[in-house]
N, C-alpha and C. Protein backbone atom coordinates (compact mmCIF):
# COMPACT_ATOMS: atom_id res chain seq x y z
N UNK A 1 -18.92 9.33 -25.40
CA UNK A 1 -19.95 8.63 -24.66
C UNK A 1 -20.90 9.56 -23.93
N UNK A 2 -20.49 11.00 -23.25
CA UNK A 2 -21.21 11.97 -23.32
C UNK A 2 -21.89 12.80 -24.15
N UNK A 3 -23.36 13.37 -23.66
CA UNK A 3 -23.25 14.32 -24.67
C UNK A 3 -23.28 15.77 -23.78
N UNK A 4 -23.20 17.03 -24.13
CA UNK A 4 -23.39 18.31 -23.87
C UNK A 4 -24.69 18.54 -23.73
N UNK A 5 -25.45 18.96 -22.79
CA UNK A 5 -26.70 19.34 -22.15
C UNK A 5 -26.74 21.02 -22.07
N UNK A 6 -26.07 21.46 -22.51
CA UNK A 6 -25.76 23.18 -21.81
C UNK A 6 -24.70 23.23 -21.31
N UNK A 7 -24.08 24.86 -20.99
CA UNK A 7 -23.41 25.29 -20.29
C UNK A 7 -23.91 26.18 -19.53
N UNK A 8 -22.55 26.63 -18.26
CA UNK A 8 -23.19 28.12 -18.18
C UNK A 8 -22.50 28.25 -17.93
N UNK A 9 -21.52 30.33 -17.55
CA UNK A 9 -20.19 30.76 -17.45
C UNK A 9 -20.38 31.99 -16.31
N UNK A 10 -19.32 31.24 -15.68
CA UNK A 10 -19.16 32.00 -14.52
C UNK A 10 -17.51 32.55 -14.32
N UNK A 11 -18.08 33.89 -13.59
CA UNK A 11 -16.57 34.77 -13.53
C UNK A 11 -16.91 35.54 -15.44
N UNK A 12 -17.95 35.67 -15.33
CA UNK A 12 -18.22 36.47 -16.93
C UNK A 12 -17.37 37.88 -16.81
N UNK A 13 -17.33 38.41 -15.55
CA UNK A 13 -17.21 39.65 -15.59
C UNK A 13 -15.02 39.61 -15.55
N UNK A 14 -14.59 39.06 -15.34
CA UNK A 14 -13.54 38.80 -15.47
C UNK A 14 -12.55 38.81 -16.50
N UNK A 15 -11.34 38.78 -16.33
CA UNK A 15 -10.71 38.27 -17.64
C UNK A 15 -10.57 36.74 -18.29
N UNK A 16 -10.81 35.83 -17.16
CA UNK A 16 -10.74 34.52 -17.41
C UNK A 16 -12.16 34.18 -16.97
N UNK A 17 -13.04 34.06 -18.02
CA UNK A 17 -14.39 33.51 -17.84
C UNK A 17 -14.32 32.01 -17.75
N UNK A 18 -15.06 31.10 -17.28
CA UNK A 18 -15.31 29.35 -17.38
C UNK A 18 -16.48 29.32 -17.27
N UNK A 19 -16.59 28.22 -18.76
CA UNK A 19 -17.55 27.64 -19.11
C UNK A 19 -17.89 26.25 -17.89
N UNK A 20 -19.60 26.26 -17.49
CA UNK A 20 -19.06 25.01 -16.60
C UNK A 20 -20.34 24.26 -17.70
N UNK A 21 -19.87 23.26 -18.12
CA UNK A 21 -20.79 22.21 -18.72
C UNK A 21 -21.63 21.25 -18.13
N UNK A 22 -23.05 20.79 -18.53
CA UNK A 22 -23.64 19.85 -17.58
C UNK A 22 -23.54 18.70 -18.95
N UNK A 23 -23.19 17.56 -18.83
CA UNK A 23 -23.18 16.35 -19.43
C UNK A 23 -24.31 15.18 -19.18
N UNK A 24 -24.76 14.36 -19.98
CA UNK A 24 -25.79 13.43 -19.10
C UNK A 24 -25.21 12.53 -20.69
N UNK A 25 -25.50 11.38 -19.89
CA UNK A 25 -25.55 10.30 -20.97
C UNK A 25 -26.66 9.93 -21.99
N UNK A 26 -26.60 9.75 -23.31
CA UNK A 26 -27.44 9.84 -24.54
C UNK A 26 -28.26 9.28 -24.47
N UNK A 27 -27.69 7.85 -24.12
CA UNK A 27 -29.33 6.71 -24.55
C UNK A 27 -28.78 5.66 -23.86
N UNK A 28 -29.74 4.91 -23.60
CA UNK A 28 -29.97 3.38 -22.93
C UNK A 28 -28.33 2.44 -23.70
N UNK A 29 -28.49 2.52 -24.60
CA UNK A 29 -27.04 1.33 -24.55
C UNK A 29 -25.69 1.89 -24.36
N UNK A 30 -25.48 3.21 -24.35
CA UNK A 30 -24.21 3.93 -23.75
C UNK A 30 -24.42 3.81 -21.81
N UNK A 31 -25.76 4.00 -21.10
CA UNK A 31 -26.27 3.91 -20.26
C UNK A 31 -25.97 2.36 -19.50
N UNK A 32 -26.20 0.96 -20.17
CA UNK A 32 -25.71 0.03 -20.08
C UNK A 32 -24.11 -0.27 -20.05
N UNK A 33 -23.41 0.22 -21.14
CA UNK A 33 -21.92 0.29 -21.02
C UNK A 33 -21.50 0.60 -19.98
N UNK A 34 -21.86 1.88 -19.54
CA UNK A 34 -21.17 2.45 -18.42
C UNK A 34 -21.83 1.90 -17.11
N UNK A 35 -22.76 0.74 -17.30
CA UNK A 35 -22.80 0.81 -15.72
C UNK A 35 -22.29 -1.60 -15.86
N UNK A 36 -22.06 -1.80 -16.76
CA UNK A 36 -21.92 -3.09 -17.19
C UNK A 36 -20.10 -2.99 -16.78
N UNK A 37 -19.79 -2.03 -17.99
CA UNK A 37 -18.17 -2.08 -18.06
C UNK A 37 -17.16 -1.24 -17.36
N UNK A 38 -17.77 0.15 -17.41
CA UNK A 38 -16.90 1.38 -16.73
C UNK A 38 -16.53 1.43 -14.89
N UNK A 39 -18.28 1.15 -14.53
CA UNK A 39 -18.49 0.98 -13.29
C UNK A 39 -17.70 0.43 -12.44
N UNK A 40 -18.13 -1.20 -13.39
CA UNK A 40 -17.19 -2.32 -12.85
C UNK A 40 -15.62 -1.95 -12.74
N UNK A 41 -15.68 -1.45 -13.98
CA UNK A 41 -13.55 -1.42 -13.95
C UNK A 41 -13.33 -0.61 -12.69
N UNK A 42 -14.02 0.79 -12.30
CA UNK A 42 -13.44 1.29 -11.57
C UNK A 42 -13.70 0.80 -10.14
N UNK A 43 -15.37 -0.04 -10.15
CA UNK A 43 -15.47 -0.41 -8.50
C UNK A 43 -14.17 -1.41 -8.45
N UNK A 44 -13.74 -2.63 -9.36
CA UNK A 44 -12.68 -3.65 -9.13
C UNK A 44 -11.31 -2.43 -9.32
N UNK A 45 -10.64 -1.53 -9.59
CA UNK A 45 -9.74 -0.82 -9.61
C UNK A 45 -9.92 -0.03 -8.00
N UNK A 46 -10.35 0.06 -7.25
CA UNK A 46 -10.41 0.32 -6.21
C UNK A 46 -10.59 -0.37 -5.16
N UNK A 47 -11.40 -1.25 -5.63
CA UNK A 47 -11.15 -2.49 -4.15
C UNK A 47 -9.70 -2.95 -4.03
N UNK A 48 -8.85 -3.14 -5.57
CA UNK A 48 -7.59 -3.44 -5.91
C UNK A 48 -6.50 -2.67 -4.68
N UNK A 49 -6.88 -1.31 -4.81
CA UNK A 49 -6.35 -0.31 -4.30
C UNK A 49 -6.34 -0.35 -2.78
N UNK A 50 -7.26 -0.43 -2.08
CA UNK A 50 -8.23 -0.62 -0.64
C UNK A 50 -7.07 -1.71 -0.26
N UNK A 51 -6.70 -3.05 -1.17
CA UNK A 51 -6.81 -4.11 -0.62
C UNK A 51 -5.28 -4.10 -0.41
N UNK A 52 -4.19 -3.36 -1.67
CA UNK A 52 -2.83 -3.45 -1.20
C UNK A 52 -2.78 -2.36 -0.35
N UNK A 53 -4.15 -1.28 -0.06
CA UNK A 53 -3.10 -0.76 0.80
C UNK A 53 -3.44 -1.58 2.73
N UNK A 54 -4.12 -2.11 2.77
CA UNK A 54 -4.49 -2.99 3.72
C UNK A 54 -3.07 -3.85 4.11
N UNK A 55 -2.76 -4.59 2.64
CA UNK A 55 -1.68 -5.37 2.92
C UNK A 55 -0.31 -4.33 3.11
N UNK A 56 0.02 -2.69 2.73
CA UNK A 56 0.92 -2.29 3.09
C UNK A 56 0.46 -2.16 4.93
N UNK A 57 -0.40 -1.60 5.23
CA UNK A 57 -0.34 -1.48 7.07
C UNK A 57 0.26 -2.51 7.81
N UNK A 58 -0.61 -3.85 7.46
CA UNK A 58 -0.13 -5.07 8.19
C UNK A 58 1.18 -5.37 8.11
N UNK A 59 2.22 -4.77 6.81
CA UNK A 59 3.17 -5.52 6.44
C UNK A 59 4.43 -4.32 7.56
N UNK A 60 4.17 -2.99 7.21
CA UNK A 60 4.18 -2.20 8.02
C UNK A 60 4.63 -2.65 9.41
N UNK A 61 3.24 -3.03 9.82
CA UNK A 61 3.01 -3.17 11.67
C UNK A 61 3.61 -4.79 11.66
N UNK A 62 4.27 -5.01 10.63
CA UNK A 62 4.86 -6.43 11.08
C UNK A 62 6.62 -6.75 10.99
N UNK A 63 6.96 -5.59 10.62
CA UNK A 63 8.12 -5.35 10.03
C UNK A 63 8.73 -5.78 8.76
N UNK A 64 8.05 -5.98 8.13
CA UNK A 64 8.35 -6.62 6.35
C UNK A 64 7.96 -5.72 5.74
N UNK A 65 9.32 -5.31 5.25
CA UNK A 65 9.61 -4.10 4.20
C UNK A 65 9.54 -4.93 2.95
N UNK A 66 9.66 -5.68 2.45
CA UNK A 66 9.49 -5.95 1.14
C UNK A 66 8.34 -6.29 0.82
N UNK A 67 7.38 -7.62 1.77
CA UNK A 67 5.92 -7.27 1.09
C UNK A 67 5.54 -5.77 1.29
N UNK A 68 6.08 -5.00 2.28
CA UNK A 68 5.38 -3.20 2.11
C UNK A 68 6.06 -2.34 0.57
N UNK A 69 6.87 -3.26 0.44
CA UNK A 69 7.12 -2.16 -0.91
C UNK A 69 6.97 -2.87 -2.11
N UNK A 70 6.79 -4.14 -2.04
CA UNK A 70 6.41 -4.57 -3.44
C UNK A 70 4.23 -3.86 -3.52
N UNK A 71 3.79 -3.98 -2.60
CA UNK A 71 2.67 -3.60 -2.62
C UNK A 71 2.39 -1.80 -3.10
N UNK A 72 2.99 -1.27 -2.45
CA UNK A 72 3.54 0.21 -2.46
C UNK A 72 3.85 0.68 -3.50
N UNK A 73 4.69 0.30 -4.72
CA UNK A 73 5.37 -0.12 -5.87
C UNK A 73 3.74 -0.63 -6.89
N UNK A 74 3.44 -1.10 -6.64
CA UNK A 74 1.99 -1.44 -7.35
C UNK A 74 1.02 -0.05 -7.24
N UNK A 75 0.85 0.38 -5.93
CA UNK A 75 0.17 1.32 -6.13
C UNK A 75 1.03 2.81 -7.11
N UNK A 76 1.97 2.76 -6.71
CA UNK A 76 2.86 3.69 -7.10
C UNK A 76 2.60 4.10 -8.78
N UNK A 77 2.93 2.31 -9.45
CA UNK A 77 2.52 2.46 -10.57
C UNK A 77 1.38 2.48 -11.37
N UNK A 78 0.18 2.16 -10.31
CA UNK A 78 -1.36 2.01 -10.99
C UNK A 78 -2.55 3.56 -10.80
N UNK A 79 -1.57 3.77 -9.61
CA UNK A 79 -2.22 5.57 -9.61
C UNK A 79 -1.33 6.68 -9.67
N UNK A 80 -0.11 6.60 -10.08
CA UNK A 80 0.34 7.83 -9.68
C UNK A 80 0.89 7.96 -11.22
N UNK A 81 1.50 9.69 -11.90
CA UNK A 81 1.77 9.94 -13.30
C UNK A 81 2.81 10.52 -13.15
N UNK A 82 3.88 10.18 -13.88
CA UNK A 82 4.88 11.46 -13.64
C UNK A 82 4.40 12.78 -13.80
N UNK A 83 3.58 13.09 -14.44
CA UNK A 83 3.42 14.68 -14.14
C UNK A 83 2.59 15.17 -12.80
N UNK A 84 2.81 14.39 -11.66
CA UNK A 84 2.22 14.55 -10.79
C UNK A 84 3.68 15.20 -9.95
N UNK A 85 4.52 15.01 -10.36
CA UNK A 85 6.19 15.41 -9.85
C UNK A 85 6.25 16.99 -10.53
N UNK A 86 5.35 17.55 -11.32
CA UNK A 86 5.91 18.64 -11.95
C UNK A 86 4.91 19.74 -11.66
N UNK A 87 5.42 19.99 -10.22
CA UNK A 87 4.75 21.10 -9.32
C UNK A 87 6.29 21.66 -8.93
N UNK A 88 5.93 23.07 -8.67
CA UNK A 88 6.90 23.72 -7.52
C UNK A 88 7.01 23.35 -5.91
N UNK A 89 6.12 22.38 -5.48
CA UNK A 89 6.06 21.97 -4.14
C UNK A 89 7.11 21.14 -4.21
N UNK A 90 7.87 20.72 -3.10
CA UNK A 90 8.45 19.96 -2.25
C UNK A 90 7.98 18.12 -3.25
N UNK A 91 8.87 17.66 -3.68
CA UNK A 91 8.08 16.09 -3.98
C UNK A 91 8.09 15.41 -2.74
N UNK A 92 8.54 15.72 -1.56
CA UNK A 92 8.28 15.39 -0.38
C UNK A 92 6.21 15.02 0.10
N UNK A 93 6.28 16.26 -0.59
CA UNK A 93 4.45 16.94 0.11
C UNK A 93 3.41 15.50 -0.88
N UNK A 94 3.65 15.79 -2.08
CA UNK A 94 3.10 14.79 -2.37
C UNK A 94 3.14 13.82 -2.08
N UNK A 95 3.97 12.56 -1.85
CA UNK A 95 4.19 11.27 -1.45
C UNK A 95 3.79 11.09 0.37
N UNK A 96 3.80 12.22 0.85
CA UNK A 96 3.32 12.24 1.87
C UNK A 96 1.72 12.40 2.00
N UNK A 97 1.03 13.70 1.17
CA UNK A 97 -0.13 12.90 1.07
C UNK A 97 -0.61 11.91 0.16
N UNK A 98 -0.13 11.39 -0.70
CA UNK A 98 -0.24 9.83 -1.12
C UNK A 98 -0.29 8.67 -0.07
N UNK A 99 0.64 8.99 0.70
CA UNK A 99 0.75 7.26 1.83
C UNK A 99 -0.46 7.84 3.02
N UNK A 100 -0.84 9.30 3.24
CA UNK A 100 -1.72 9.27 3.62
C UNK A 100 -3.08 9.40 3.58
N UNK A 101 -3.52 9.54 1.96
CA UNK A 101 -4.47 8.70 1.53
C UNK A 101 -4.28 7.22 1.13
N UNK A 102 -3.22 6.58 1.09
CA UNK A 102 -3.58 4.75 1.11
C UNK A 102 -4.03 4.66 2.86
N UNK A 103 -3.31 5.45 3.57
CA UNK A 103 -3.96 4.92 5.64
C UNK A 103 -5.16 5.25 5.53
N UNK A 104 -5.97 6.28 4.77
CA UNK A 104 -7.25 6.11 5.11
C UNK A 104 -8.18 5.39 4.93
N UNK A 105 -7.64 4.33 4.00
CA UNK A 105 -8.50 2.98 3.20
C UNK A 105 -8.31 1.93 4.47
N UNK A 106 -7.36 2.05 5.09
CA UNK A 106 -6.94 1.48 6.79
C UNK A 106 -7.51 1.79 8.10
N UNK A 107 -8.60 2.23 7.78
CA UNK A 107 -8.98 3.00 9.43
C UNK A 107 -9.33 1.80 9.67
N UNK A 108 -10.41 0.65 9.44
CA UNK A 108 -10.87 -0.35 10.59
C UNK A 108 -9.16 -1.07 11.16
N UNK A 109 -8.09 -0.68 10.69
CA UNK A 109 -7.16 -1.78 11.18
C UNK A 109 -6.19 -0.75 11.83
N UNK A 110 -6.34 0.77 11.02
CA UNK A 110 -5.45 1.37 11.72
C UNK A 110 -6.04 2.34 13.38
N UNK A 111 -5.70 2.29 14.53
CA UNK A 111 -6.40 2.96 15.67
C UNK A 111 -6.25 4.11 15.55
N UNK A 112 -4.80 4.90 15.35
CA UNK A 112 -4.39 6.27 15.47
C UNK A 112 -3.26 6.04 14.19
N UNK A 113 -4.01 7.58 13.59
CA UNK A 113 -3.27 7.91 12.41
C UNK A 113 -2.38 9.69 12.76
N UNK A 114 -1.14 9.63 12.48
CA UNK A 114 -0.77 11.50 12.70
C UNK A 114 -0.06 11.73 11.89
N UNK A 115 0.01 12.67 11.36
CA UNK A 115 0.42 13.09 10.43
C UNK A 115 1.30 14.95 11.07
N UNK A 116 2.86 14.67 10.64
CA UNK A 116 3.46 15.90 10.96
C UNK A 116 3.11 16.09 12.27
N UNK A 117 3.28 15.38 13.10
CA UNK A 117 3.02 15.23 14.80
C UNK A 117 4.45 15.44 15.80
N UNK A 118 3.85 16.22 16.61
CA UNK A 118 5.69 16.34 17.29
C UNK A 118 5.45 15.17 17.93
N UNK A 119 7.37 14.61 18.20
CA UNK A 119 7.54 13.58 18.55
C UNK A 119 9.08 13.93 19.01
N UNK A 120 9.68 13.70 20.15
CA UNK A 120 10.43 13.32 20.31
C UNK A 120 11.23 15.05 19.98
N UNK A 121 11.97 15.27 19.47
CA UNK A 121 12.91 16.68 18.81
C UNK A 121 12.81 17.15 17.71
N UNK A 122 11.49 16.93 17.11
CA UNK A 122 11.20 16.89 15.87
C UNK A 122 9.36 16.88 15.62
N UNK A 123 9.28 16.68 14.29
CA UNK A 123 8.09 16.29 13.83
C UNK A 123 8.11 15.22 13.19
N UNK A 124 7.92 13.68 13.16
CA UNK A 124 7.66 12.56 12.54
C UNK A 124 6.79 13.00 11.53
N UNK A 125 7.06 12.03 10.49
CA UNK A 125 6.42 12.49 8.74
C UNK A 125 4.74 11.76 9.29
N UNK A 126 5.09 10.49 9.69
CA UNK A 126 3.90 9.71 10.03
C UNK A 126 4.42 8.88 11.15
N UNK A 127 3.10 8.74 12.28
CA UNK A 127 3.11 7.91 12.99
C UNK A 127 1.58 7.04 13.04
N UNK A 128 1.67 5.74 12.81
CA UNK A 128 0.17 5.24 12.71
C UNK A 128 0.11 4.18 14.21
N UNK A 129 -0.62 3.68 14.76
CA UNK A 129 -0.57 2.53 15.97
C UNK A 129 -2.00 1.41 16.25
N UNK A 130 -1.35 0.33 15.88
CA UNK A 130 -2.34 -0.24 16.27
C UNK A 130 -2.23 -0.80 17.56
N UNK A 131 -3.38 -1.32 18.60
CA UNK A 131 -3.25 -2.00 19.37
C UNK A 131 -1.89 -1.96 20.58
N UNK A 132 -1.37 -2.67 20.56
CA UNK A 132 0.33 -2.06 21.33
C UNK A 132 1.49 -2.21 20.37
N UNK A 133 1.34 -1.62 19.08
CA UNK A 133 2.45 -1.52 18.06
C UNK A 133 2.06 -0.31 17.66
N UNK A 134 3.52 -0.01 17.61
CA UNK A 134 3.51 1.63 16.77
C UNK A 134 4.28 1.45 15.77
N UNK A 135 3.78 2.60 14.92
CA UNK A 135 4.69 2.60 13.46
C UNK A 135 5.29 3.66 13.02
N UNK A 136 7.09 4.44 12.54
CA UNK A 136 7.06 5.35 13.03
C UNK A 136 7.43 5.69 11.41
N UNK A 137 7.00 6.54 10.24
CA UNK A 137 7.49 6.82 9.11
C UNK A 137 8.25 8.15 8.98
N UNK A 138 9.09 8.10 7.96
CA UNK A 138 9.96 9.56 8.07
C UNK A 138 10.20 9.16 6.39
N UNK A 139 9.61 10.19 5.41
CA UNK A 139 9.53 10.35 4.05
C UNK A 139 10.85 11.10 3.51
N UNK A 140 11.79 10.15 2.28
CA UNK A 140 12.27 11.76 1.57
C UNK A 140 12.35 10.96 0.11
N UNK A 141 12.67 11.83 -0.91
CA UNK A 141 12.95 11.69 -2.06
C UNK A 141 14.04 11.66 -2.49
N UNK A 142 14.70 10.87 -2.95
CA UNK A 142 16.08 10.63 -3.18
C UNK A 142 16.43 11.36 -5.16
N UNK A 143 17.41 11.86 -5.08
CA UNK A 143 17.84 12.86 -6.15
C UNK A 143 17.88 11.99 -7.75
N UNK A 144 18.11 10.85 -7.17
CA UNK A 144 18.10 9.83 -8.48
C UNK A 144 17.65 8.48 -8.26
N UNK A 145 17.85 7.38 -8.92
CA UNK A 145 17.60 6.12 -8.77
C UNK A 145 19.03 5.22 -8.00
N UNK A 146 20.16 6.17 -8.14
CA UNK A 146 20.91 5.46 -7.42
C UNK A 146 21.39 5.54 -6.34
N UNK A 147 20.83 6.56 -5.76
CA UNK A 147 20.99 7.27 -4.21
C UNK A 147 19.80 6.50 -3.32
N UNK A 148 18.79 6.27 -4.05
CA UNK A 148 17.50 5.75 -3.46
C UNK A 148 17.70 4.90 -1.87
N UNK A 149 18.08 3.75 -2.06
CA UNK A 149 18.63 3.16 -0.83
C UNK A 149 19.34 3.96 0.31
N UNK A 150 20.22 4.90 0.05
CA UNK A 150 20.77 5.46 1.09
C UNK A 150 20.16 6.48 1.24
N UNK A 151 19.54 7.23 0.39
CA UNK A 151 18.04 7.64 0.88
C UNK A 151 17.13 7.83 1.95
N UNK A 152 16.66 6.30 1.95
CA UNK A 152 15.65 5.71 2.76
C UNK A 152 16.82 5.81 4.49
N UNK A 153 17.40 5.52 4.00
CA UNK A 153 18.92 4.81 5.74
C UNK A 153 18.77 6.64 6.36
N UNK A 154 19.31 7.52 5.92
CA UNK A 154 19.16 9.08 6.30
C UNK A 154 17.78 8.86 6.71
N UNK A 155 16.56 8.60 5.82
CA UNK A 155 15.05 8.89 6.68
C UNK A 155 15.36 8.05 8.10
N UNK A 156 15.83 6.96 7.81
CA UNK A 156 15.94 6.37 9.46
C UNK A 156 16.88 7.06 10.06
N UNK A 157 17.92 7.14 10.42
CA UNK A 157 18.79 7.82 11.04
C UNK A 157 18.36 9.10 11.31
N UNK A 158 17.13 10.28 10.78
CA UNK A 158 16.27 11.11 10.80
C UNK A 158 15.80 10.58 12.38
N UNK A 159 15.12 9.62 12.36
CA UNK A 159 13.85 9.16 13.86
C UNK A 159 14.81 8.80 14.56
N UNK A 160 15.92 8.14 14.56
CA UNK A 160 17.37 8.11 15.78
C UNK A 160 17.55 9.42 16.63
N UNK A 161 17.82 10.08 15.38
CA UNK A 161 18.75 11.57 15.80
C UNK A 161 17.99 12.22 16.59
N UNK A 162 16.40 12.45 15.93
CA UNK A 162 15.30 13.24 16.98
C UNK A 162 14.67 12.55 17.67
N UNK A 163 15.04 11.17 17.74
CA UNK A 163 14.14 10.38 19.03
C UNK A 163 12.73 10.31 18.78
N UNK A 164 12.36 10.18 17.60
CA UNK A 164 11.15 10.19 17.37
C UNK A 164 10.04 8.80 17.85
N UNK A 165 11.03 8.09 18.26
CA UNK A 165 10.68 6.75 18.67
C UNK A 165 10.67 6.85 20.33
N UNK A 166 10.87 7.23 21.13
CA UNK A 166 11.49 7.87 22.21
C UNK A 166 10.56 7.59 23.20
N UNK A 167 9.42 8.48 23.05
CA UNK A 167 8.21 8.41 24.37
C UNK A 167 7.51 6.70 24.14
N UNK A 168 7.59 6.11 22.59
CA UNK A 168 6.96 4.99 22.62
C UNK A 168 7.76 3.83 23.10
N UNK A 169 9.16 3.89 23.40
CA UNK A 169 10.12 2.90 23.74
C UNK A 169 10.13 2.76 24.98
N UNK A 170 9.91 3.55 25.51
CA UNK A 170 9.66 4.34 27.64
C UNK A 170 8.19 3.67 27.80
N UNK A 171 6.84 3.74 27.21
CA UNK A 171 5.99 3.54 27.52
C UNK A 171 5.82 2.13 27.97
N UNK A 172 4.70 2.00 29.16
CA UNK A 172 4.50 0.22 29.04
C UNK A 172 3.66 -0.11 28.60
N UNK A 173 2.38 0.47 27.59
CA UNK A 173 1.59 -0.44 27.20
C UNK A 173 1.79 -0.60 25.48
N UNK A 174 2.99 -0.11 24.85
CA UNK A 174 3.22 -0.42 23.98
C UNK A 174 4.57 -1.52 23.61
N UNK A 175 4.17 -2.76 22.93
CA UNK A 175 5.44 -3.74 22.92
C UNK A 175 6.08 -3.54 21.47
N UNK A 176 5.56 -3.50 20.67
CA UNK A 176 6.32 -3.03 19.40
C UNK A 176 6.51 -1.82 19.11
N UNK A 177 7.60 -0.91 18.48
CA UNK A 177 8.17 0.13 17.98
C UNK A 177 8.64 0.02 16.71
N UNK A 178 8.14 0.13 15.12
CA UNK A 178 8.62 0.14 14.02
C UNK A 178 9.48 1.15 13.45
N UNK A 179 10.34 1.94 13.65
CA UNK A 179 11.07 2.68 12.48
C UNK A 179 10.98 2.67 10.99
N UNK A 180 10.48 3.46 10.41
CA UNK A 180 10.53 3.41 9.01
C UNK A 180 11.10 4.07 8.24
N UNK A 181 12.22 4.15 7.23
CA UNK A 181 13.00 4.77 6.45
C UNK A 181 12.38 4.65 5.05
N UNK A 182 11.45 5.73 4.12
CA UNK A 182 10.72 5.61 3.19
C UNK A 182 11.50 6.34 1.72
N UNK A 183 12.39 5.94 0.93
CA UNK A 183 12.73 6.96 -0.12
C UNK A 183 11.95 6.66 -1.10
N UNK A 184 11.53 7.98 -1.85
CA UNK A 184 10.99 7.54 -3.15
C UNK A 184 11.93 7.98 -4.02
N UNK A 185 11.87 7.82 -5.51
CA UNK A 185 12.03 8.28 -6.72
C UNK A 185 11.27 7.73 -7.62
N UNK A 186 10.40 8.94 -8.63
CA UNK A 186 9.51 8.62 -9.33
C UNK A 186 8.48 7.88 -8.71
N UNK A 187 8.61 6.65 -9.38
CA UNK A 187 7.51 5.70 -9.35
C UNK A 187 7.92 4.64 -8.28
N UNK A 188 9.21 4.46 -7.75
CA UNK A 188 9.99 3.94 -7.42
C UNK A 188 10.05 3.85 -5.38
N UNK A 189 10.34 2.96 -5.05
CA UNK A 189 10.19 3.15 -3.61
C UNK A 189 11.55 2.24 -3.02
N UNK A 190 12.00 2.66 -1.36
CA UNK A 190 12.84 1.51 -0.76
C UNK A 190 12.36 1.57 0.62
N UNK A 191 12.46 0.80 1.00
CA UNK A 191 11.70 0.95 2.51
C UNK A 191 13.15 0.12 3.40
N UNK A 192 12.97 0.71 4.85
CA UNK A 192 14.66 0.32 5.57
C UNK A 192 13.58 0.13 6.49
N UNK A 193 13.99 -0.52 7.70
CA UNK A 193 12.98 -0.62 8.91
C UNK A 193 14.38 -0.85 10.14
N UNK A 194 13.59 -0.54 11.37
CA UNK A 194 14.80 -0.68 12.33
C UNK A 194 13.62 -1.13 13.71
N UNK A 195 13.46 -2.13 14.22
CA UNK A 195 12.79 -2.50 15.27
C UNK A 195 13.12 -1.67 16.36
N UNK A 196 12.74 -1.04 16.96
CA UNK A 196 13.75 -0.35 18.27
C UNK A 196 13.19 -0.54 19.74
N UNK A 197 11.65 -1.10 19.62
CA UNK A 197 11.33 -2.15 20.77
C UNK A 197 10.68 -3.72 20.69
């Protein structure tokens, strides 16, 4: 549907030269396609996106782990590839910035977003807050599909042990305190929650 307009190559002097290509579209009815069919798919594939992750915050800041992970679970499977697991990093790092690019589709609902924030004896994976509810996440990856659940219970027992919930349970202008226990595998998610104010 493209065509090739030129190149040009940079890093010539190198051992690994790159070609960088400029592309433009051919003619008026490839021109129509892509703004009739392509456009559309991806503007409706992203509002899609925007909209569960909207419904994960609320479900989140309400304590319902299952609408948060059946939604979660959707995104899981509509953007993410297994070869996105086949890095030398931590599969921790990724899924962590994954849930914190779905909070940024959340700013009008979310007030304060932190990410790797000390808290308590520790560093919380995520803490987000709206209004007088806080939300407290702690990420890990579980080794298989059948560890998954107990998984997620260690991420909670994680925000117990270091009190990561701690200064927000003491405070008075906050009335809710969420705990969140997040395991992934693969594509796969469990979410544990523990109210603690």
């Amino acid at each position: 549907y493209l065509t090739s307009d030129g190149y040009r190559t940079v890093n010539a002097d190198t051992q690994k030269p790159k070609a960088i290509y400029s592309l433009r579209i051919p003619n008026l009815e490839i021109r129509e396609c892509f703004e009739t069919n392509i456009l559309q798919h991806f503007k409706e594939s992203s509002t899609q996106g925007e909209n569960k992750a909207m419904l994960i915050a609320k479900a989140l800041f309400e304590g319902d782990c299952e609408s948060a992970k059946t939604n979660l679970k959707k995104l899981l499977k509509g953007y993410v590839s297994v070869r996105d697991f086949a890095s030398k990093a931590k599969p921790e790092n990724f899924y962590h910035g994954f849930l914190s690019g779905v909070f940024t589709n959340c700013s009008n609902f979310i007030t304060d977003f932190k990410s790797n924030s000390e808290s308590g004896d520790g560093y919380a994976d995520i803490i987000l807050k709206n209004d007088d509810t806080v939300v407290i996440i702690e990420l890990k990856v579980a080794e298989n599909d059948r560890c998954i659940k107990d998984t997620a219970l260690t991420a909670l027992k994680q925000i117990e042990d270091r009190k990561y919930a701690e200064d927000y349970v003491l405070s008075d202008i906050i009335d809710n305190v969420y705990c969140y226990g997040i395991s992934f595998y693969m594509k796969s998610c469990i979410i544990e929650v523990k109210k603690v104010k």
